[in-house]
C-alpha atoms as a PDB file:
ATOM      1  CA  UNK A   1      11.035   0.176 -19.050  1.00  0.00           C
ATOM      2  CA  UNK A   2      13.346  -2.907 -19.307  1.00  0.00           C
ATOM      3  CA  UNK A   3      13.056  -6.114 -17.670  1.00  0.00           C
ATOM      4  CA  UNK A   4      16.431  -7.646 -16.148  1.00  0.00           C
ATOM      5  CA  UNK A   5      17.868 -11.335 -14.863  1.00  0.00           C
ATOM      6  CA  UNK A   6      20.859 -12.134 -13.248  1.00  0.00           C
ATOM      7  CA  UNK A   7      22.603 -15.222 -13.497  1.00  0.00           C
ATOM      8  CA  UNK A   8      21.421 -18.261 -11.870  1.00  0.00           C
ATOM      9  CA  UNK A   9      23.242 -19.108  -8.451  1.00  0.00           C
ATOM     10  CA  UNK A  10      20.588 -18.965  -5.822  1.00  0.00           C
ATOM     11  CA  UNK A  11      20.176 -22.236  -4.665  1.00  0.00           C
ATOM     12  CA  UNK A  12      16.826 -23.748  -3.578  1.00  0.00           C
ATOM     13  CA  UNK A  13      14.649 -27.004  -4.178  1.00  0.00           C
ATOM     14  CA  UNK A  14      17.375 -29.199  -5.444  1.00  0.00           C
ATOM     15  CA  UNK A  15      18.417 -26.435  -8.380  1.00  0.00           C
ATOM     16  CA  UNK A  16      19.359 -22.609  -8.882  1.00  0.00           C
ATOM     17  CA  UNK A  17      17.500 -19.921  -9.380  1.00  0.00           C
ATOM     18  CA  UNK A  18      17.356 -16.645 -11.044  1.00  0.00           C
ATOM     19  CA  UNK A  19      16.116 -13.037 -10.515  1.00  0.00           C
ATOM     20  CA  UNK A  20      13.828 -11.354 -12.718  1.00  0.00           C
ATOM     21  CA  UNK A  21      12.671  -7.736 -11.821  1.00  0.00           C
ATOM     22  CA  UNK A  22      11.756  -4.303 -13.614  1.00  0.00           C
ATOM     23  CA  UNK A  23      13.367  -1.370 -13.465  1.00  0.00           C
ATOM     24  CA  UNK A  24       9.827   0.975 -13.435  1.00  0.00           C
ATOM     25  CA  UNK A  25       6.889  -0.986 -13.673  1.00  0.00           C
ATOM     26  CA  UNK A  26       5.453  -4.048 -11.675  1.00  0.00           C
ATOM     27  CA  UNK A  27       2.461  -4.605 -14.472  1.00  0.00           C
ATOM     28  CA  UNK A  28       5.169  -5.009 -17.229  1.00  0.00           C
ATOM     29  CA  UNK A  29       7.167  -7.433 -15.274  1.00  0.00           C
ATOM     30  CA  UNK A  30       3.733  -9.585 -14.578  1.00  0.00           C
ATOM     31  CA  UNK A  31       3.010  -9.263 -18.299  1.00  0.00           C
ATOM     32  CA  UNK A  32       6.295 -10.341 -19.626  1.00  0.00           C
ATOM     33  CA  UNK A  33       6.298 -13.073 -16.762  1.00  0.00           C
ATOM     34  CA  UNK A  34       2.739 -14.185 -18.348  1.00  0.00           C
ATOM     35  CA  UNK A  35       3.894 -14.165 -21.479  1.00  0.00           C
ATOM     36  CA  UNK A  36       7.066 -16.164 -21.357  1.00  0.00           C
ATOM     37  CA  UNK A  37       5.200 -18.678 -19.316  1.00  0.00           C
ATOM     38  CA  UNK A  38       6.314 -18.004 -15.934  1.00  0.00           C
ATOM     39  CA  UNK A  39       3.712 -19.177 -13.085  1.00  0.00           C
ATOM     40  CA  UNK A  40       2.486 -16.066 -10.617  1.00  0.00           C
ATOM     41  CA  UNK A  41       3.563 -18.206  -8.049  1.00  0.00           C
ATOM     42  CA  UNK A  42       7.434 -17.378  -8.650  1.00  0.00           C
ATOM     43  CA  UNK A  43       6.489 -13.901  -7.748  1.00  0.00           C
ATOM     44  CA  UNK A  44       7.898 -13.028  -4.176  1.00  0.00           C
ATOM     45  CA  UNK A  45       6.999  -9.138  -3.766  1.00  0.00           C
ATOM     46  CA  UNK A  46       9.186  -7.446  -6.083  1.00  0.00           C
ATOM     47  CA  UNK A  47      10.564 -10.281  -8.040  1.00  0.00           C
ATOM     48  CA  UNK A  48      10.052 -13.635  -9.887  1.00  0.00           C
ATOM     49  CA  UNK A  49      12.352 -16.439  -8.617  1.00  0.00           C
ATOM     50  CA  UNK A  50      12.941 -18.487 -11.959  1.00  0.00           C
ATOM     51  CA  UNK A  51      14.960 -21.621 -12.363  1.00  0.00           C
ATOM     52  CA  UNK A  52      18.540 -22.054 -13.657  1.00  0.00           C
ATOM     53  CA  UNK A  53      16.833 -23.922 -17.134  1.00  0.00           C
ATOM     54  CA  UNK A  54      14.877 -21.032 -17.802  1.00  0.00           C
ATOM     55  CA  UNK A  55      17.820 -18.354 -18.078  1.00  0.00           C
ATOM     56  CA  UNK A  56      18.772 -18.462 -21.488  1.00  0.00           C
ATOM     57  CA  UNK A  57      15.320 -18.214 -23.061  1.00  0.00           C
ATOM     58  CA  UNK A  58      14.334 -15.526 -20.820  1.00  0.00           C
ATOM     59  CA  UNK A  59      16.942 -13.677 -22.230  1.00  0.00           C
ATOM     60  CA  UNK A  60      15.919 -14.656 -25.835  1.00  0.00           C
ATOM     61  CA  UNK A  61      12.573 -13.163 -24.986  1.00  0.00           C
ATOM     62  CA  UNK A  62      13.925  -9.865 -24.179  1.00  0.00           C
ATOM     63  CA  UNK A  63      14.755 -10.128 -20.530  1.00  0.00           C
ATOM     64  CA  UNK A  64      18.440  -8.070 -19.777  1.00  0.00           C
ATOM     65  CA  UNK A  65      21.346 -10.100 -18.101  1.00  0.00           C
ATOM     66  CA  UNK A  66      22.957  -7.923 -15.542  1.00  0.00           C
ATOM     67  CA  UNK A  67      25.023  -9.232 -12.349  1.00  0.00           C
ATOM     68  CA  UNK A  68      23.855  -9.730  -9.009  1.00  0.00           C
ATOM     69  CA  UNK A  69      25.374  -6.592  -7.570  1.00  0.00           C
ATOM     70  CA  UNK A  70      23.961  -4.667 -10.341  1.00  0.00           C
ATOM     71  CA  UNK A  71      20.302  -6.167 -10.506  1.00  0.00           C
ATOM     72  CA  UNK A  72      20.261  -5.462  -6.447  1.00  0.00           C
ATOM     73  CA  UNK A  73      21.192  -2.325  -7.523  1.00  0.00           C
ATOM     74  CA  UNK A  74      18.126  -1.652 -10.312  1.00  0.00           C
ATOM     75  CA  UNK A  75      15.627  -3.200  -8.037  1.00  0.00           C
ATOM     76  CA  UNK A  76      16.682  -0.381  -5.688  1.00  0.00           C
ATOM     77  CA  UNK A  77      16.621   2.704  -7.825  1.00  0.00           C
ATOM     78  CA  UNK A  78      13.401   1.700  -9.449  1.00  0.00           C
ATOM     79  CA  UNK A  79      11.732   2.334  -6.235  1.00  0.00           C
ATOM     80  CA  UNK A  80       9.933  -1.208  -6.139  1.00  0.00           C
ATOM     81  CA  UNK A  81      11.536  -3.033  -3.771  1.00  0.00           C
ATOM     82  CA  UNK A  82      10.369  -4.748  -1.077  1.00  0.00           C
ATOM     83  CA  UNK A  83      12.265  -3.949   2.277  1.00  0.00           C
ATOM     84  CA  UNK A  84      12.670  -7.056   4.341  1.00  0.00           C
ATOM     85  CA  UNK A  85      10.976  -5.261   7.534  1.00  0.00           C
ATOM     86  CA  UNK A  86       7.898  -4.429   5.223  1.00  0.00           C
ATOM     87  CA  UNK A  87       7.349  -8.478   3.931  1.00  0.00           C
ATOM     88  CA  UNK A  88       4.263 -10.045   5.833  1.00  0.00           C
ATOM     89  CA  UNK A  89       5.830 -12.493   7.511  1.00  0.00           C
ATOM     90  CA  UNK A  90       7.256 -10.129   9.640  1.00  0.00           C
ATOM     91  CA  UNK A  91       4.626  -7.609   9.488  1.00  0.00           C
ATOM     92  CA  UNK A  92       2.463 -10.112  10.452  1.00  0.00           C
ATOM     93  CA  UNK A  93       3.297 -10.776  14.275  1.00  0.00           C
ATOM     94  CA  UNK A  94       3.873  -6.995  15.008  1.00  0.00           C
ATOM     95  CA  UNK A  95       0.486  -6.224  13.521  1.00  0.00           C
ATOM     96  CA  UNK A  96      -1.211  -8.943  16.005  1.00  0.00           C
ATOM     97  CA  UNK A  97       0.325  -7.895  18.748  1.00  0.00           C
ATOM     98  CA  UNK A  98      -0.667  -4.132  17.766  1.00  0.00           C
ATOM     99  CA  UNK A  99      -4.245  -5.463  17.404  1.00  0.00           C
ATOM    100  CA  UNK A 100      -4.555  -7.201  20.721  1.00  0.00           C
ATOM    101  CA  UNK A 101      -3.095  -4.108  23.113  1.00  0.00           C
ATOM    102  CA  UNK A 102      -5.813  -1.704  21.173  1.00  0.00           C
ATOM    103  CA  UNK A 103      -8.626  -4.211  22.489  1.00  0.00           C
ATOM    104  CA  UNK A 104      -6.947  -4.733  25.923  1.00  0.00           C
ATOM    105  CA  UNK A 105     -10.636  -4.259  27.952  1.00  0.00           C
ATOM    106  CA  UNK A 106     -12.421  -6.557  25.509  1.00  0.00           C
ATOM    107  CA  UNK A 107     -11.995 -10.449  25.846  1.00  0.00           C
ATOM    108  CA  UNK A 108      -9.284 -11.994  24.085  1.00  0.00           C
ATOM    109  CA  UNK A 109     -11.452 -14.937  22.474  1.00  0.00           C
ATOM    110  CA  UNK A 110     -13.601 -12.157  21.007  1.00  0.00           C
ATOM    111  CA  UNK A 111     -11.338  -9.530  20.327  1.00  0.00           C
ATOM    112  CA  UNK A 112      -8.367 -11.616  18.564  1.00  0.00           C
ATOM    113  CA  UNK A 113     -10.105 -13.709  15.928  1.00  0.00           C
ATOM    114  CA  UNK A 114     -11.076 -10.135  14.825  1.00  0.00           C
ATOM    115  CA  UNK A 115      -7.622  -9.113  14.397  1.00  0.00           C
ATOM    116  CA  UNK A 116      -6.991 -12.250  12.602  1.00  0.00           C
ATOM    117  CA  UNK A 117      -9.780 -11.809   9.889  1.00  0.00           C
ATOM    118  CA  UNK A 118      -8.816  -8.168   9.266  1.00  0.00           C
ATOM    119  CA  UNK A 119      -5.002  -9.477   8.447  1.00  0.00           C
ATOM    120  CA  UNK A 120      -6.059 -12.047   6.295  1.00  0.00           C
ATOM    121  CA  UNK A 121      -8.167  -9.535   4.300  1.00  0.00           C
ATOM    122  CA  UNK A 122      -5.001  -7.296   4.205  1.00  0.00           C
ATOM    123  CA  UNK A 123      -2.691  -9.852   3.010  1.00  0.00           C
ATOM    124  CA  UNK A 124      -5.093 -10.971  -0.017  1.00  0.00           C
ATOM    125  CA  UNK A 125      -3.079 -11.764  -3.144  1.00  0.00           C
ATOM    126  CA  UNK A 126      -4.918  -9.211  -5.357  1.00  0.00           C
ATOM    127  CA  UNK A 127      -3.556  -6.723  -2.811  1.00  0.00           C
ATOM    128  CA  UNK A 128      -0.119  -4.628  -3.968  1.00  0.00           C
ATOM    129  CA  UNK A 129      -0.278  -1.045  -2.097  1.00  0.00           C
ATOM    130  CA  UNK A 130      -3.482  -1.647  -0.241  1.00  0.00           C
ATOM    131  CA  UNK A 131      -1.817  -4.402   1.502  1.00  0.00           C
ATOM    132  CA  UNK A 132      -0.169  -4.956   5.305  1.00  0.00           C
ATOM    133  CA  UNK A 133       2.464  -2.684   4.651  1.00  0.00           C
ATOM    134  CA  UNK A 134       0.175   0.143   4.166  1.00  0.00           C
ATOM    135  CA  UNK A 135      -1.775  -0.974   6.767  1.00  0.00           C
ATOM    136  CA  UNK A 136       1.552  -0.740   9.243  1.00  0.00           C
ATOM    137  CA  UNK A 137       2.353   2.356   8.022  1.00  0.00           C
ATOM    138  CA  UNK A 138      -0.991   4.114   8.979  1.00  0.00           C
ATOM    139  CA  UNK A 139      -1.031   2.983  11.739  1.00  0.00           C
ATOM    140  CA  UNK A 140       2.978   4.424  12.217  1.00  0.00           C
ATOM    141  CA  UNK A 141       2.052   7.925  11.347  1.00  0.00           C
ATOM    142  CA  UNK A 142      -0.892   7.740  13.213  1.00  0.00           C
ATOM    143  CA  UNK A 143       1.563   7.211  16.236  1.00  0.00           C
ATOM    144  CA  UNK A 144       3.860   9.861  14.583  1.00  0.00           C
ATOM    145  CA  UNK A 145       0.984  12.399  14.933  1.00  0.00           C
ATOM    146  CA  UNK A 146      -0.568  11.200  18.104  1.00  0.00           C
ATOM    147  CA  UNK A 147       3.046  11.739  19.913  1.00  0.00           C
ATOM    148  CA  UNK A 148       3.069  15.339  17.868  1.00  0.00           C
ATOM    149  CA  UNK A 149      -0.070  16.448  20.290  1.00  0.00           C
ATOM    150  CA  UNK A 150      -2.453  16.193  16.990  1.00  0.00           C
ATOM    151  CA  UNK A 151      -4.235  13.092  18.321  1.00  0.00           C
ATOM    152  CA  UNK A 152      -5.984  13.626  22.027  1.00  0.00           C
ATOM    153  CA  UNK A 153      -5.999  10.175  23.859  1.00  0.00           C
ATOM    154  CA  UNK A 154      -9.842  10.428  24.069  1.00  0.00           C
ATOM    155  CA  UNK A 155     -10.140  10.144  20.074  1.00  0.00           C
ATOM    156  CA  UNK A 156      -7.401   7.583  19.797  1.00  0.00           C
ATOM    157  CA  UNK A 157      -9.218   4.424  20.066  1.00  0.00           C
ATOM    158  CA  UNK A 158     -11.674   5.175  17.034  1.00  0.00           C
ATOM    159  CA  UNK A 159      -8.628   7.092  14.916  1.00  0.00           C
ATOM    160  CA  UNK A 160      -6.588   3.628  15.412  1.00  0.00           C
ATOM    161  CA  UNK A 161      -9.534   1.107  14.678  1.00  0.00           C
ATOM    162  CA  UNK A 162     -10.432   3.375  11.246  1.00  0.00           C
ATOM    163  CA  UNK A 163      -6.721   2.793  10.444  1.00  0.00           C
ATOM    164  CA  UNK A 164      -7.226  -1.108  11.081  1.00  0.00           C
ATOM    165  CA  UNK A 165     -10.482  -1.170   9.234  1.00  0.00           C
ATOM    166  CA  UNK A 166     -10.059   1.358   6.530  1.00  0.00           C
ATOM    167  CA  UNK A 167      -9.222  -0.730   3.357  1.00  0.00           C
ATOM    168  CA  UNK A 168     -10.253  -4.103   5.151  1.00  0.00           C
ATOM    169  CA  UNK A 169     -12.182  -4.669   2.145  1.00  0.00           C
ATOM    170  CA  UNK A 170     -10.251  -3.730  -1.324  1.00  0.00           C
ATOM    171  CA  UNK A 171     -11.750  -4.621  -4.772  1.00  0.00           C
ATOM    172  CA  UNK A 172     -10.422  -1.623  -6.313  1.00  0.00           C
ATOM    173  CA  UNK A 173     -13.573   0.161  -6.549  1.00  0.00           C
ATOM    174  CA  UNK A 174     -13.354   3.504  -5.180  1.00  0.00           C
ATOM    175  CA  UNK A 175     -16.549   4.656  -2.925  1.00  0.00           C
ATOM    176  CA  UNK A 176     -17.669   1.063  -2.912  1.00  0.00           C
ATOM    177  CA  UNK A 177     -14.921  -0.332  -1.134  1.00  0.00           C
ATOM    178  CA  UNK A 178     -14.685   2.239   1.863  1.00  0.00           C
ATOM    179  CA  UNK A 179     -18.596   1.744   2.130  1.00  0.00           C
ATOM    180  CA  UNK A 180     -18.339  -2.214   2.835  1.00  0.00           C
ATOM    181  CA  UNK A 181     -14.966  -1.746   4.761  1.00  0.00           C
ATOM    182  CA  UNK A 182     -17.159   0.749   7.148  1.00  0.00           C
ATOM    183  CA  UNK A 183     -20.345  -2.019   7.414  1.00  0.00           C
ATOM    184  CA  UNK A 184     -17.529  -4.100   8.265  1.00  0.00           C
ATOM    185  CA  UNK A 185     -16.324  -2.008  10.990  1.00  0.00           C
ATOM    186  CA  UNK A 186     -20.528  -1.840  12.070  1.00  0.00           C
ATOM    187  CA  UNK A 187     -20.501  -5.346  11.734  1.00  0.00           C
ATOM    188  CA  UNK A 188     -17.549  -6.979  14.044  1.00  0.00           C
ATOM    189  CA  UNK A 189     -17.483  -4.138  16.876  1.00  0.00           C
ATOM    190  CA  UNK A 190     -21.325  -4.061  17.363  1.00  0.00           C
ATOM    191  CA  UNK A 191     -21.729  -4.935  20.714  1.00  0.00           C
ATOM    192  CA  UNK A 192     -18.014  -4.586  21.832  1.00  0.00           C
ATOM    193  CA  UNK A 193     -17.702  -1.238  22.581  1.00  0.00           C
ATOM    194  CA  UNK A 194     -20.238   1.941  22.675  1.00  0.00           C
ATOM    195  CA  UNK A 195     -22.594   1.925  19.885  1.00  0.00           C
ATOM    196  CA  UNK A 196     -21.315   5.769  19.249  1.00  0.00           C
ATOM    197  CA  UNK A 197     -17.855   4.543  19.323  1.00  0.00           C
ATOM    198  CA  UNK A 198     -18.425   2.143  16.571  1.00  0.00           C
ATOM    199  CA  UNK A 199     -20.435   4.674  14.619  1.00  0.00           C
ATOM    200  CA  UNK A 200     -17.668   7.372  14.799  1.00  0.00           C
ATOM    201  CA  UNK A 201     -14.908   4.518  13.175  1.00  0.00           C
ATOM    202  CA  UNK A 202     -17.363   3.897  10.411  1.00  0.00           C
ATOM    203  CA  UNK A 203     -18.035   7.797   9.766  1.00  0.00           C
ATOM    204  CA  UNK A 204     -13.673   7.684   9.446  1.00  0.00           C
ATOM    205  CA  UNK A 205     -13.646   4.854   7.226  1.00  0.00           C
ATOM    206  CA  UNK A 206     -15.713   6.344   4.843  1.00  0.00           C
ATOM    207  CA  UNK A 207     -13.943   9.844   5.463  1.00  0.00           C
ATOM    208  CA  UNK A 208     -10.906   7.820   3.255  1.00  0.00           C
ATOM    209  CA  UNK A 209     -12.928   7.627   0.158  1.00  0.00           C
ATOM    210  CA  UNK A 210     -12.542  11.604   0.338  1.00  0.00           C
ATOM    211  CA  UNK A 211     -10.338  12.522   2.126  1.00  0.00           C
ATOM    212  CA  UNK A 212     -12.345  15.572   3.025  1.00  0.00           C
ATOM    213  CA  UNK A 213     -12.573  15.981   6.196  1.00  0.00           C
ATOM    214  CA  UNK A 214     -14.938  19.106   7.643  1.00  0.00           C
ATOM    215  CA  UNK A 215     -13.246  21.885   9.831  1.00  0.00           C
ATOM    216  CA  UNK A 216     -12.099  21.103  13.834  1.00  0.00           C
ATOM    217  CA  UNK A 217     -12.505  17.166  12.878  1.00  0.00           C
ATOM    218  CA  UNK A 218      -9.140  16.048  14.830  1.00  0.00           C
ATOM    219  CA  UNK A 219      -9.848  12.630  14.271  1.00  0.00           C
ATOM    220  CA  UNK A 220     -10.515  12.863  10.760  1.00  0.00           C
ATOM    221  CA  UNK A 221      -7.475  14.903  10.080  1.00  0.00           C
ATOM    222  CA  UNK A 222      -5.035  12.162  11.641  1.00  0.00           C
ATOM    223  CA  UNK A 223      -6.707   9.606   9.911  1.00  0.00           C
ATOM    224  CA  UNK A 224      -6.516  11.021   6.096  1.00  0.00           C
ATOM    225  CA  UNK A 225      -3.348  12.572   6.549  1.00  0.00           C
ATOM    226  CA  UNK A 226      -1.795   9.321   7.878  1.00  0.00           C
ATOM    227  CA  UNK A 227      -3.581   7.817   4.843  1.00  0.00           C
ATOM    228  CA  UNK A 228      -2.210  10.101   2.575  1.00  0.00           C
ATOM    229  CA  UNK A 229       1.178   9.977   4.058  1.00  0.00           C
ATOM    230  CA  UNK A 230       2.792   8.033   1.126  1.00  0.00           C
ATOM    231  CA  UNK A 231       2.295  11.343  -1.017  1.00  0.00           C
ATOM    232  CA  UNK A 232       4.781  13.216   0.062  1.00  0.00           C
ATOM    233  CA  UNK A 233       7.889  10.247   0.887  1.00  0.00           C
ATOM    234  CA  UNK A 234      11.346  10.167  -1.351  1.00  0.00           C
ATOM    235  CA  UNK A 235      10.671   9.780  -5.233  1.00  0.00           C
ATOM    236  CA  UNK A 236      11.758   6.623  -5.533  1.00  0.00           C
ATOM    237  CA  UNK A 237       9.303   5.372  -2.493  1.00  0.00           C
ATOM    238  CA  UNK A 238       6.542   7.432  -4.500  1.00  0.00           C
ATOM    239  CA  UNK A 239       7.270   5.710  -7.399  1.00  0.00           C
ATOM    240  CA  UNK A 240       6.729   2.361  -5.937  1.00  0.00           C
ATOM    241  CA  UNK A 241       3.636   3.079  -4.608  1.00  0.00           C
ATOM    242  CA  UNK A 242       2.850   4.566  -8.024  1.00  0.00           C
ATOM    243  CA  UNK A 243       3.807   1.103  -9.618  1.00  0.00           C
ATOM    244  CA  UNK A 244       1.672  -0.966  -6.439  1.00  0.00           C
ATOM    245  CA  UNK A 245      -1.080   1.425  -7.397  1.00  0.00           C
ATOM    246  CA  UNK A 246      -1.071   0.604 -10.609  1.00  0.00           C
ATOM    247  CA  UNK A 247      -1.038  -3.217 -10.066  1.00  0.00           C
ATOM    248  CA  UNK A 248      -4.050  -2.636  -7.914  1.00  0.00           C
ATOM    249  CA  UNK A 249      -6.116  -1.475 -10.912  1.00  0.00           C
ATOM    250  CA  UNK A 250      -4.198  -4.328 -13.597  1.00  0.00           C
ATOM    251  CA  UNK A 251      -7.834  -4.824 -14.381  1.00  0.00           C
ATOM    252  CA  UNK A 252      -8.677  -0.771 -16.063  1.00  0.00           C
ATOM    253  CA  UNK A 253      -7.223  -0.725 -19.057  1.00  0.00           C
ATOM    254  CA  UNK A 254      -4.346   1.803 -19.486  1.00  0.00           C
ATOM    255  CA  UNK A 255      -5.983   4.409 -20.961  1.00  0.00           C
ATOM    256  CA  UNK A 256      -8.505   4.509 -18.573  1.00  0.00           C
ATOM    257  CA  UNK A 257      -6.739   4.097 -15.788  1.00  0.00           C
ATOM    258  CA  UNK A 258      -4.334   7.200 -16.665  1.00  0.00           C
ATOM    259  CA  UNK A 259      -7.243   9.329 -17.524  1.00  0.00           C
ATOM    260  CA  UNK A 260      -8.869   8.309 -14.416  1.00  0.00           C
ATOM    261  CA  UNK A 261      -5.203   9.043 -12.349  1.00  0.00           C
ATOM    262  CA  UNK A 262      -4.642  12.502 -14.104  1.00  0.00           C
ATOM    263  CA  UNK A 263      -8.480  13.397 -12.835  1.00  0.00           C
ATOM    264  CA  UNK A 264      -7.140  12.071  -9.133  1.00  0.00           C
ATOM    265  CA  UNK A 265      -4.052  13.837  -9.429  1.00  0.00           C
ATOM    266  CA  UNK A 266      -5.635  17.239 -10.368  1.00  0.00           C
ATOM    267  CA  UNK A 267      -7.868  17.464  -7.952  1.00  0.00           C
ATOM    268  CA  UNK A 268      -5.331  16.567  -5.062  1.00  0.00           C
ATOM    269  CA  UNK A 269      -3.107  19.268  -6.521  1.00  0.00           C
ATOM    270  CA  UNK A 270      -6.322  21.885  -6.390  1.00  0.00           C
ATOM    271  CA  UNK A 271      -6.676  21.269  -2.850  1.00  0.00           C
ATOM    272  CA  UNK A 272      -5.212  24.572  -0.927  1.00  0.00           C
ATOM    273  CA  UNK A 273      -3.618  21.916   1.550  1.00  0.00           C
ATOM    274  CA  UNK A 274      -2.987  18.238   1.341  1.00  0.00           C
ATOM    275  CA  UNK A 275      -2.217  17.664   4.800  1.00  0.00           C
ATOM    276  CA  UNK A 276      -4.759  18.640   7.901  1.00  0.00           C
ATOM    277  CA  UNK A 277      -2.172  18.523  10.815  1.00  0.00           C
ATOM    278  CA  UNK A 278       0.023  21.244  11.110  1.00  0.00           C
ATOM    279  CA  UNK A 279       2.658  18.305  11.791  1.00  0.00           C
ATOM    280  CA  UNK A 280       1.648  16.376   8.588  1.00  0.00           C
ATOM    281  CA  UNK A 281       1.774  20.088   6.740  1.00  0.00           C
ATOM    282  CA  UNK A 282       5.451  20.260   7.946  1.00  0.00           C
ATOM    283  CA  UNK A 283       6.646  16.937   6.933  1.00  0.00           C
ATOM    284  CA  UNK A 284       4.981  15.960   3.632  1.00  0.00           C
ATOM    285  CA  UNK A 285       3.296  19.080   2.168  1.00  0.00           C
ATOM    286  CA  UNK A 286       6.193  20.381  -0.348  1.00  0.00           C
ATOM    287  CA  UNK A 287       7.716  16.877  -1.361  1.00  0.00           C
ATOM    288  CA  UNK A 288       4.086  15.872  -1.700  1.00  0.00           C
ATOM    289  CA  UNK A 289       3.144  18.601  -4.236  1.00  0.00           C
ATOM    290  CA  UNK A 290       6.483  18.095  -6.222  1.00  0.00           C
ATOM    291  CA  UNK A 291       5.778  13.993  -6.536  1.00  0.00           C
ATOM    292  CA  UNK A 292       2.267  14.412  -7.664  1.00  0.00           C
ATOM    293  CA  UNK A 293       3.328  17.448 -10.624  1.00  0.00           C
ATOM    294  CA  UNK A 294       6.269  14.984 -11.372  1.00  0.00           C
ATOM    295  CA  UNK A 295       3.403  11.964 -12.134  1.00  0.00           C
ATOM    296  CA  UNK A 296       1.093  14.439 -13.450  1.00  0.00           C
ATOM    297  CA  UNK A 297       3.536  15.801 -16.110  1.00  0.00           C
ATOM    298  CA  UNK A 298       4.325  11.692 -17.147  1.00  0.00           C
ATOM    299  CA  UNK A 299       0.639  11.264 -17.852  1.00  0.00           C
ATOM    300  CA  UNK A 300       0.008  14.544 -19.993  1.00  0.00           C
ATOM    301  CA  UNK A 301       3.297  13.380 -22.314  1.00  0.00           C
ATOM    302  CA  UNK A 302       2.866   9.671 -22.382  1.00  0.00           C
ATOM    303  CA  UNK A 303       1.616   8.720 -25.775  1.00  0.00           C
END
C-alpha cells in the first residue's frame, strides 16, 4: 500500500492545493494523514485536499509524487473512488424526493421531516459504506428486482421503507444496530400507516443482521439480496467497499477485525446460495463467490 500526491495546482481559498490518496486502503491514508498532521477536515470522500506549503514535507514523510493524470489514474484502479453521482450533495435531493413519493397518502408536514432525519443519520461522518450511497443503491436494486417481477406491488411499500430504515442507525455493532434501526422504524411510522405494516418493516430490518431469510418470504428476499448486492459488483468496486468496510470498524483493532471478517466471509461462502431471487442469483451469484474467495485468500496469507 503506498500513499501518493500530485503537485499542487488546484486553486482554492486564496492558494493551491494538492491531492493525497491511497492506492488500497482508506485507514492507511487516514493514519498517515493523522500522523503528518493533516486535519480530517481536508478529507473529501476519497481524498485529502492539502495546501501547496505542505507538498514537500509530505513527500519527506513518505507520501509518492505522481502527476495529475496519473494520481486520477491510481485513485481509479484502487477501487476507492468516489463517483461524482454517488457524493451526497447530489444524492441528497434524489433521495428526498424518493422519500416523499413513497409517503404520497400521508401528510407532507408529517411524512417529510421523517425523510429528513433518516438522511441526516445516513450522512453521519463516522459513516464510510453504511452511508447515502448505500442507502441509494438499495433502494436501486430494489427497483431492479421489483421491475424483474420478484417484488409484488402489495409488498413494496414495507420492502422500500426496510431499505430506508435498515442501517438508519450505524455504530458498527452488528445485531445491535439493526435492533435500534428497527425500534426506529416502530418508533416514527407508529400511527402513520397500519400497525401490521409497520411491524412487517421492523421484522425486515432486523432480517439484515442475518440475512436469513425463511422459505416463500418475497419481501425478505428483495430486501437482503438488494443489501447484499455489493458482493457480487466488479473487483475493483468490491474492493472499495472492502476498504469503506474497513473504515467503518477503524475502531477493532486489525487483528480482530480480520479474524472477525474471515469468520463473516466463511460463513457467506457456506451458504448453498447468496442470492434469494432467481434475478439476484443471475446477476451477482458467480462474481460474488469469486470476490469473497479473492478477500478470503488475502486474510489467510496476510501476516
Amino acid at each position: 500500500m503506498t500513499i501518493y500526491i500530485d503537485p499542487a495546482v488546484w486553486p482554492a481559498h486564496g492558494t493551491v492545493f494538492s491531492h493525497l490518496v491511497s492506492d488500497a486502503s482508506l485507514v492507511e491514508l487516514h493514519q498517515f494523514a493523522a500522523a503528518t498532521g493533516i486535519s480530517r477536515r481536508a478529507f473529501d470522500r476519497d481524498h485529502y485536499d492539502v495546501p501547496a506549503h505542505r507538498y514537500e514535507d509530505l513527500v519527506a514523510l513518505g507520501a509518492v509524487p505522481v502527476s495529475g493524470h496519473d494520481l486520477a489514474r491510481i485513485l481509479a484502479a484502487s477501487g476507492l473512488r468516489v463517483k461524482l453521482r454517488e457524493r451526497p450533495e447530489k444524492l441528497h435531493s434524489g433521495l428526498l424526493r424518493r422519500w416523499e413519493r413513497l409517503g404520497h397518502e400521508t401528510a407532507q408536514q408529517t411524512w417529510m421531516p421523517i425523510g429528513e432525519d433518516l438522511l441526516a443519520r445516513w450522512s453521519e461522518s463516522h459513516r464510510h459504506y453504511h452511508g447515502l450511497p448505500h442507502l441509494a443503491s438499495v433502494l436501486r436494486i430494489a427497483g431492479v428486482l421489483e421491475r424483474s417481477g420478484e417484488l409484488p406491488d402489495e409488498l413494496r411499500s414495507s420492502a422500500l421503507l426496510a431499505g430506508w430504515f435498515h442501517d438508519a442507525v450505524y455504530h458498527g455493532v452488528a445485531g445491535q444496530d439493526e435492533e435500534d434501526s428497527a425500534q426506529l422504524a416502530e418508533l416514527q411510522l407508529d400511527g402513520l400507516m397500519p400497525d401490521q405494516e409497520v411491524a412487517e418493516v421492523a421484522r425486515l430490518v432486523r432480517l439484515t443482521a442475518t440475512h436469513s431469510p425463511e422459505e416463500d418470504d418475497v419481501a425478505g428476499y428483495v430486501l437482503t439480496d438488494a443489501d447484499l448486492e455489493v458482493l457480487g459488483r466488479e473487483p475493483e468496486e468490491y474492493q472499495r467497499y472492502v476498504q469503506q468496510v474497513r473504515a467503518d470498524y477503524a475502531h477493532v483493532p486489525e487483528e480482530q477485525f480480520a479474524a472477525g471478517r474471515a469468520r463473516v466471509l466463511r460463513r457467506l461462502l457456506e451458504a448453498p446460495r447468496l442470492f434469494r431471487t432467481v434475478t439476484g442469483r443471475r446477476l451477482w451469484e458467480a462474481q460474488a463467490r469469486l470476490n469473497l474467495e479473492s478477500e478470503l485468500n488475502e486474510l489467510e496469507v496476510a501476516p
